[in-house]
N, C-alpha and C. Protein backbone atom coordinates (compact mmCIF):
# COMPACT_ATOMS: atom_id res chain seq x y z
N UNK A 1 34.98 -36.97 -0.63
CA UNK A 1 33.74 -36.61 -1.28
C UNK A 1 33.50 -35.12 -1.06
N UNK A 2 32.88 -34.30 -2.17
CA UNK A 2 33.13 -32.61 -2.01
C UNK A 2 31.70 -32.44 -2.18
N UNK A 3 30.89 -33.57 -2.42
CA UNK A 3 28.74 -33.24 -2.32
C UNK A 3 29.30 -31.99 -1.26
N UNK A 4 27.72 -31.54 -0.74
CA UNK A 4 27.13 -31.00 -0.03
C UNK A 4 26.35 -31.79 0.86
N UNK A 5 26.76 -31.75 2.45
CA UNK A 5 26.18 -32.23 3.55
C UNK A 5 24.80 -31.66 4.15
N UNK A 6 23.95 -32.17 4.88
CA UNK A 6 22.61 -31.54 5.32
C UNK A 6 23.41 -30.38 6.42
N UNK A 7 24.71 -31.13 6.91
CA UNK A 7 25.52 -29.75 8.00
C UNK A 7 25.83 -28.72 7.18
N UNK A 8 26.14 -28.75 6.45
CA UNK A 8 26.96 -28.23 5.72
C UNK A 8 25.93 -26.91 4.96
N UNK A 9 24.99 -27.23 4.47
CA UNK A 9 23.50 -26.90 3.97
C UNK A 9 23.09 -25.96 5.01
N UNK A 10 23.16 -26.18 6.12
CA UNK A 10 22.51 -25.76 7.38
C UNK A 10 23.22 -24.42 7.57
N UNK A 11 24.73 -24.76 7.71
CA UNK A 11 25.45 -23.65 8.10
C UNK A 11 26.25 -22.84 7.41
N UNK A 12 26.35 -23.08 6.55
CA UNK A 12 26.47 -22.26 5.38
C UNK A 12 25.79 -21.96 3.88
N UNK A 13 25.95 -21.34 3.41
CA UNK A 13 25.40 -20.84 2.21
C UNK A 13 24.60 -19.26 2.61
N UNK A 14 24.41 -18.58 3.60
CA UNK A 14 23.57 -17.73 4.07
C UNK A 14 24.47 -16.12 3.39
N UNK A 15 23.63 -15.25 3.58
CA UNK A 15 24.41 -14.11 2.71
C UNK A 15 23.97 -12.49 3.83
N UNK A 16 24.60 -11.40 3.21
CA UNK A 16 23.87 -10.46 3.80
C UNK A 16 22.94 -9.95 2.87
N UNK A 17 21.91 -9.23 3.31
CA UNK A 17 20.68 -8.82 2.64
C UNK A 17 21.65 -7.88 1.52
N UNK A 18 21.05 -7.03 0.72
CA UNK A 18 21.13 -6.15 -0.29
C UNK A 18 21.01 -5.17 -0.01
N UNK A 19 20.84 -3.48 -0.02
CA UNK A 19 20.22 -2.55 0.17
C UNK A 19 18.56 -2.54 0.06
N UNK A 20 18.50 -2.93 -1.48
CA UNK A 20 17.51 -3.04 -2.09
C UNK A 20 16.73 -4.12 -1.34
N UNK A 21 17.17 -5.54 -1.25
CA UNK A 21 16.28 -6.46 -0.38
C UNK A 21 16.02 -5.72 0.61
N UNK A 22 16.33 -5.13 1.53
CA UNK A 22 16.12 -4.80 3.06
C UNK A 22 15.13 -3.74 2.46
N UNK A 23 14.92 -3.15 1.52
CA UNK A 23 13.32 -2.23 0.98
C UNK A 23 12.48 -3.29 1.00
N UNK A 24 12.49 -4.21 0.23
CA UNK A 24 11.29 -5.30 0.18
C UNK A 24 10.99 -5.64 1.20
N UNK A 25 11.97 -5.93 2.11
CA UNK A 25 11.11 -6.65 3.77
C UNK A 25 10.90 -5.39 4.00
N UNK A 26 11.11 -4.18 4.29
CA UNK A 26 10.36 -3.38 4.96
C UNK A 26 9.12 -3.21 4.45
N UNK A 27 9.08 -2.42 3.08
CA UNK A 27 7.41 -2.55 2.10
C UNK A 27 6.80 -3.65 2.87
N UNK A 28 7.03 -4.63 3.14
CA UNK A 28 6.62 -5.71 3.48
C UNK A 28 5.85 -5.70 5.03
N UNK A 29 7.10 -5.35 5.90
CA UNK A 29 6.87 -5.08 7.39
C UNK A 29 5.85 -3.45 7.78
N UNK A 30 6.06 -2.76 7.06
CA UNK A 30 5.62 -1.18 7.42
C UNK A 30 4.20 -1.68 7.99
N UNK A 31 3.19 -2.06 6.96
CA UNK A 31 1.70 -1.98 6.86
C UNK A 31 1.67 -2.50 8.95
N UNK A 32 2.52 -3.25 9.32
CA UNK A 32 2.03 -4.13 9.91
C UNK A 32 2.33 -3.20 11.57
N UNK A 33 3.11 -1.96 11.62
CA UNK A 33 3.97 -1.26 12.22
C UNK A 33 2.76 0.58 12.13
N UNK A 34 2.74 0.75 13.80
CA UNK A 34 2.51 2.55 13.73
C UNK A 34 3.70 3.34 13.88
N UNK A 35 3.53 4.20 12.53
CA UNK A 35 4.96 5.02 12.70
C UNK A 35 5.86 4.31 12.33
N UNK A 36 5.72 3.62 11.18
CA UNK A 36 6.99 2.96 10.52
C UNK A 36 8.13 3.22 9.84
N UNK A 37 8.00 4.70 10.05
CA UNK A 37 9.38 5.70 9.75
C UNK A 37 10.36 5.35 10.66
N UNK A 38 9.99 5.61 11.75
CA UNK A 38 10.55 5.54 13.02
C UNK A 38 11.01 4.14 13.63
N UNK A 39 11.02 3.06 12.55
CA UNK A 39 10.83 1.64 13.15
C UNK A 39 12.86 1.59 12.56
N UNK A 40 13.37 1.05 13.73
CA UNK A 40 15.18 0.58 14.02
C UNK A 40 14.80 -1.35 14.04
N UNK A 41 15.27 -1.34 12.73
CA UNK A 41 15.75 -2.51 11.71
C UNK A 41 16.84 -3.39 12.20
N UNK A 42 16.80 -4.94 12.72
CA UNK A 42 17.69 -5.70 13.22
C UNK A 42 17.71 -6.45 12.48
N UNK A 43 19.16 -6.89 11.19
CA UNK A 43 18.75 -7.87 9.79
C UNK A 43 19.86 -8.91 10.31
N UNK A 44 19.36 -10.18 9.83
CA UNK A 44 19.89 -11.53 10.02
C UNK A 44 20.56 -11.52 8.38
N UNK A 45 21.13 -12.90 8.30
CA UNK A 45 21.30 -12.87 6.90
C UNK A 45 20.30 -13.93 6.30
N UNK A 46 20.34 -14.11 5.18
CA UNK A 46 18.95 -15.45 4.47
C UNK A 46 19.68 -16.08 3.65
N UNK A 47 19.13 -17.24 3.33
CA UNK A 47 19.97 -18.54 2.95
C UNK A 47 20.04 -18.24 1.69
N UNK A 48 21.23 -18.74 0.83
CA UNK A 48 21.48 -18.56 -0.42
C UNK A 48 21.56 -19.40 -1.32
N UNK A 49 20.49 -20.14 -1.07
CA UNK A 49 20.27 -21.54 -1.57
C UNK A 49 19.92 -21.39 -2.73
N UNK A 50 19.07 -20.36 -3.06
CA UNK A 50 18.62 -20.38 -4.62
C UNK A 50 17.43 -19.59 -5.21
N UNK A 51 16.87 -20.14 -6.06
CA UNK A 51 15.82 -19.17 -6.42
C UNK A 51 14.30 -19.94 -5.81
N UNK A 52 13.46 -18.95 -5.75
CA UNK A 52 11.93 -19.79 -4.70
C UNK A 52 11.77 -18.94 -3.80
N UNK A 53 10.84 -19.98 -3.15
CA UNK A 53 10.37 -19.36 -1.26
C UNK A 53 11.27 -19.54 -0.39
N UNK A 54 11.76 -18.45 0.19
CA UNK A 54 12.83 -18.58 1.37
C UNK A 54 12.60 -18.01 2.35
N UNK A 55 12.53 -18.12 3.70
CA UNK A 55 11.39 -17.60 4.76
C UNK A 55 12.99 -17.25 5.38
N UNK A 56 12.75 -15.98 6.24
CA UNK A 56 13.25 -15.35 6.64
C UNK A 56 12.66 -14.10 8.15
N UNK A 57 13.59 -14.89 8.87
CA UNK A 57 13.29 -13.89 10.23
C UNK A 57 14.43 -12.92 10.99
N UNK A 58 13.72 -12.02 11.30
CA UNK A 58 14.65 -11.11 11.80
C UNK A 58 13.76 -10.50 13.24
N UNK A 59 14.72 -9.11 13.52
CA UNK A 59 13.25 -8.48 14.33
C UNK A 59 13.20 -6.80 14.25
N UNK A 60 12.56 -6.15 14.59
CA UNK A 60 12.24 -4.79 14.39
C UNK A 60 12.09 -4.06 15.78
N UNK A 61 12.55 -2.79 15.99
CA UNK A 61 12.06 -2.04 17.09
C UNK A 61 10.79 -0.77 16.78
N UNK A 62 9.68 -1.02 17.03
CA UNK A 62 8.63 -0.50 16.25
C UNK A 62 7.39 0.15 17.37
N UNK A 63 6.53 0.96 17.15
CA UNK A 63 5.39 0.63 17.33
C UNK A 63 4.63 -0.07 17.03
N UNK A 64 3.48 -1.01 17.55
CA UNK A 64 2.57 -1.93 17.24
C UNK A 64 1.29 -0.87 17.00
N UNK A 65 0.14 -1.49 15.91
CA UNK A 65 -0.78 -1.26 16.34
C UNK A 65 -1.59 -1.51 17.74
N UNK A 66 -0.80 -2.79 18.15
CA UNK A 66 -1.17 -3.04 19.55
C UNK A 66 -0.14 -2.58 21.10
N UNK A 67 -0.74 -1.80 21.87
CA UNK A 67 0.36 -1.49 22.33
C UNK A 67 1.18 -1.94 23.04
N UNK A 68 0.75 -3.61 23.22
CA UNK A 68 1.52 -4.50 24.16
C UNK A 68 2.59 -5.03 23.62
N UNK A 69 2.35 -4.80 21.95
CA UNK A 69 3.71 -5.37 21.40
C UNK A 69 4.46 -4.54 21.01
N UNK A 70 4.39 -2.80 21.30
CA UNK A 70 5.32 -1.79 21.61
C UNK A 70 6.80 -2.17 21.47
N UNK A 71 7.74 -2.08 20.85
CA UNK A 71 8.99 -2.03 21.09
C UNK A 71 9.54 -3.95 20.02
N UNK A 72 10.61 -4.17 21.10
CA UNK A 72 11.19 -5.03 20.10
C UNK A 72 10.28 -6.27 19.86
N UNK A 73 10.21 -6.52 18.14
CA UNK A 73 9.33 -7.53 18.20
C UNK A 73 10.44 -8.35 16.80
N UNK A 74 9.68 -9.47 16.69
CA UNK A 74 10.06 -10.77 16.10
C UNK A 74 9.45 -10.64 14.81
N UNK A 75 9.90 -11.26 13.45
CA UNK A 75 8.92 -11.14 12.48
C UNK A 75 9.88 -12.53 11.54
N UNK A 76 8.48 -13.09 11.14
CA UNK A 76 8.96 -14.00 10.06
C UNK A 76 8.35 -13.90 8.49
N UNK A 77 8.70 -13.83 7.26
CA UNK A 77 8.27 -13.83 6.43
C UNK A 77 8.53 -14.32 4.98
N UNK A 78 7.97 -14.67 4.13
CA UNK A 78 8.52 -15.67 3.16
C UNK A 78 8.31 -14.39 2.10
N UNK A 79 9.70 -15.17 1.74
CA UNK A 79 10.73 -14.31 0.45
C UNK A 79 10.38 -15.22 -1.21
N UNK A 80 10.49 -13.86 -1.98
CA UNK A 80 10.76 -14.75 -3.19
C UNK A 80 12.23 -14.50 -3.96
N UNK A 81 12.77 -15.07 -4.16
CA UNK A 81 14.03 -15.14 -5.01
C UNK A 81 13.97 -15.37 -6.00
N UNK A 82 14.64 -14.26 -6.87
CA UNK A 82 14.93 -14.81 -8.59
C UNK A 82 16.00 -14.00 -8.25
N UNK A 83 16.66 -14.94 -9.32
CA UNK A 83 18.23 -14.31 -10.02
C UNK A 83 18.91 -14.13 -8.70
N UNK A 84 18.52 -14.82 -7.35
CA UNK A 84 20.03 -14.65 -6.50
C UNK A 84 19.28 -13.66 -5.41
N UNK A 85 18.23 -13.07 -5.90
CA UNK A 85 17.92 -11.51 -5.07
C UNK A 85 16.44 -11.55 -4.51
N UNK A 86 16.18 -11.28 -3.20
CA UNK A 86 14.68 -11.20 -2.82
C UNK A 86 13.84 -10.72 -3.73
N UNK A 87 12.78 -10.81 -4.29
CA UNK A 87 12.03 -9.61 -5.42
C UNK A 87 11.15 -9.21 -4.43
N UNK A 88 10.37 -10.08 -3.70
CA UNK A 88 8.97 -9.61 -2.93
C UNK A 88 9.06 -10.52 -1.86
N UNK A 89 8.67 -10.42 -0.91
CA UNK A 89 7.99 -10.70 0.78
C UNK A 89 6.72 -10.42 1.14
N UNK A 90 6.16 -11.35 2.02
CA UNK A 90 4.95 -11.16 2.90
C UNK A 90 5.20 -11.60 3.78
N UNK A 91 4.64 -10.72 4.90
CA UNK A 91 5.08 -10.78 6.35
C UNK A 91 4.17 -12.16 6.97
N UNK A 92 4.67 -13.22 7.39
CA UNK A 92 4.05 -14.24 8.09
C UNK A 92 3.11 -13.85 9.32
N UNK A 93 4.18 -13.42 10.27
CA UNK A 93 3.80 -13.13 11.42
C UNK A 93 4.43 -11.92 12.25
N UNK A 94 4.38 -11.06 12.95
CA UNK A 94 5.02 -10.34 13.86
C UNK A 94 4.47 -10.13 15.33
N UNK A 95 5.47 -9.95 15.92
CA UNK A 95 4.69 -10.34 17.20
C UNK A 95 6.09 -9.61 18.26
N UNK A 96 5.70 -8.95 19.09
CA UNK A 96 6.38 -8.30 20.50
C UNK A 96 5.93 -9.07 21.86
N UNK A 97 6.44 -8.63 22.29
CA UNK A 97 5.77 -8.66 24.11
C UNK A 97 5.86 -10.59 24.22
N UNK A 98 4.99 -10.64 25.06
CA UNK A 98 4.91 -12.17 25.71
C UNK A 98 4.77 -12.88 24.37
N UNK A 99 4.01 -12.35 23.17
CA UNK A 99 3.88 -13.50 22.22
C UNK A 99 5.55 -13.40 21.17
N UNK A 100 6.10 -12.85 21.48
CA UNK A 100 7.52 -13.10 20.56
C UNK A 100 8.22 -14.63 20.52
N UNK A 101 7.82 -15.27 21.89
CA UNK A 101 8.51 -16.54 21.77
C UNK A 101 7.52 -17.27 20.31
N UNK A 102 6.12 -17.23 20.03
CA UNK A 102 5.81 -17.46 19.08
C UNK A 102 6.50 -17.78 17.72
N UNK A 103 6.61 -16.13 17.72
CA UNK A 103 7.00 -16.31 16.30
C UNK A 103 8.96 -16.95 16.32
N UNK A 104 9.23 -17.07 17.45
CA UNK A 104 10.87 -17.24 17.63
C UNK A 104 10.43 -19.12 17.58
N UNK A 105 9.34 -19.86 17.69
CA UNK A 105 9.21 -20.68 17.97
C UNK A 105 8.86 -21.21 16.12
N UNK A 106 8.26 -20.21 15.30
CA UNK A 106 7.98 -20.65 13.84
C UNK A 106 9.24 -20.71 13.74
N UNK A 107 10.09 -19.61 13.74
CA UNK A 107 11.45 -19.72 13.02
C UNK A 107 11.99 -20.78 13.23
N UNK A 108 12.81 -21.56 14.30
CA UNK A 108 13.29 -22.76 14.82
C UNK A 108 12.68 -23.49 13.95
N UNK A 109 11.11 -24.17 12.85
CA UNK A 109 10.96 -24.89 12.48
C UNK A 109 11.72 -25.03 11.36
N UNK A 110 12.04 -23.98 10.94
CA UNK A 110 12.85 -23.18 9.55
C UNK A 110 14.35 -23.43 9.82
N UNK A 111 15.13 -23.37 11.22
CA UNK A 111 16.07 -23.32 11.54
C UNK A 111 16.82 -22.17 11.31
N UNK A 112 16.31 -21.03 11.56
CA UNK A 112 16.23 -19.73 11.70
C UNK A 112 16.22 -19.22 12.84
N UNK A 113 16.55 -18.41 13.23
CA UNK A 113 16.43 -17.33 14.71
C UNK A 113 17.13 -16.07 14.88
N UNK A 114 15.59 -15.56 14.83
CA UNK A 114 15.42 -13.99 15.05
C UNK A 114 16.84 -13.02 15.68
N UNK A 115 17.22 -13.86 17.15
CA UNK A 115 17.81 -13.42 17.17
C UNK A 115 19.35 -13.28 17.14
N UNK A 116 19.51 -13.65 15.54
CA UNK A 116 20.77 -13.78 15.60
C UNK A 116 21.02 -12.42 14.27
N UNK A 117 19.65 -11.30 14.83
CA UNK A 117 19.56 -10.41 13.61
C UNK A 117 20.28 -9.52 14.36
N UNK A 118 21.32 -8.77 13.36
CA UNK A 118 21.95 -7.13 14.40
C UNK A 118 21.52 -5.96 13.48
């Protein structure tokens, strides 16, 4: 049988971002970041399942507006796909410091994790 398995689903189909996608999550991530020029980008890849909502986590090395979440933080955010390609994102959540297991804890519901972003 050559279906597609829920394993199979799981662990493959995933892609690397685009140039262009990795603009959309940032547009996306900046607002949320001080000094978001300066913010060093850690990208995972996102599932290539199709067109829709596809949530996607990675993490960022940034300033926070807050300064406890200073430095490396976690971020999850849902994607839209047409034609194969992210068009737009909104940032779910981001989070540094003690609350990163948080958002590392949304991802896992997704079966996602942050840090498997380089």
């Amino acid at each position: 049988m050559h279906g597609p398995s829920a394993d199979a689903s799981a662990s493959a189909g995933q892609r690397e971002l685009t140039l262009q996608e990795k603009r959309v999550l940032i547009a996306a991530i900046s607002p949320s970041l001080r000094d978001p020029g300066a913010a060093k980008y850690r990208w995972s890849k996102i599932s290539d399942v199709g067109d829709g909502a596809v949530n996607y986590c990675a993490m960022v090395t940034a300033k926070s507006p807050y300064a406890a979440y200073d430095g490396l933080q976690a971020y999850i955010a849902e994607t839209k796909v047409v034609g194969g390609r992210v068009t737009s994102a909104v940032i779910g959540l981001i989070a540094g410091g003690k609350d990163i297991s948080i958002v590392r804890t949304m991802c896992r519901k997704y079966n996602l994790d942050p840090e498997a972003a380089t």
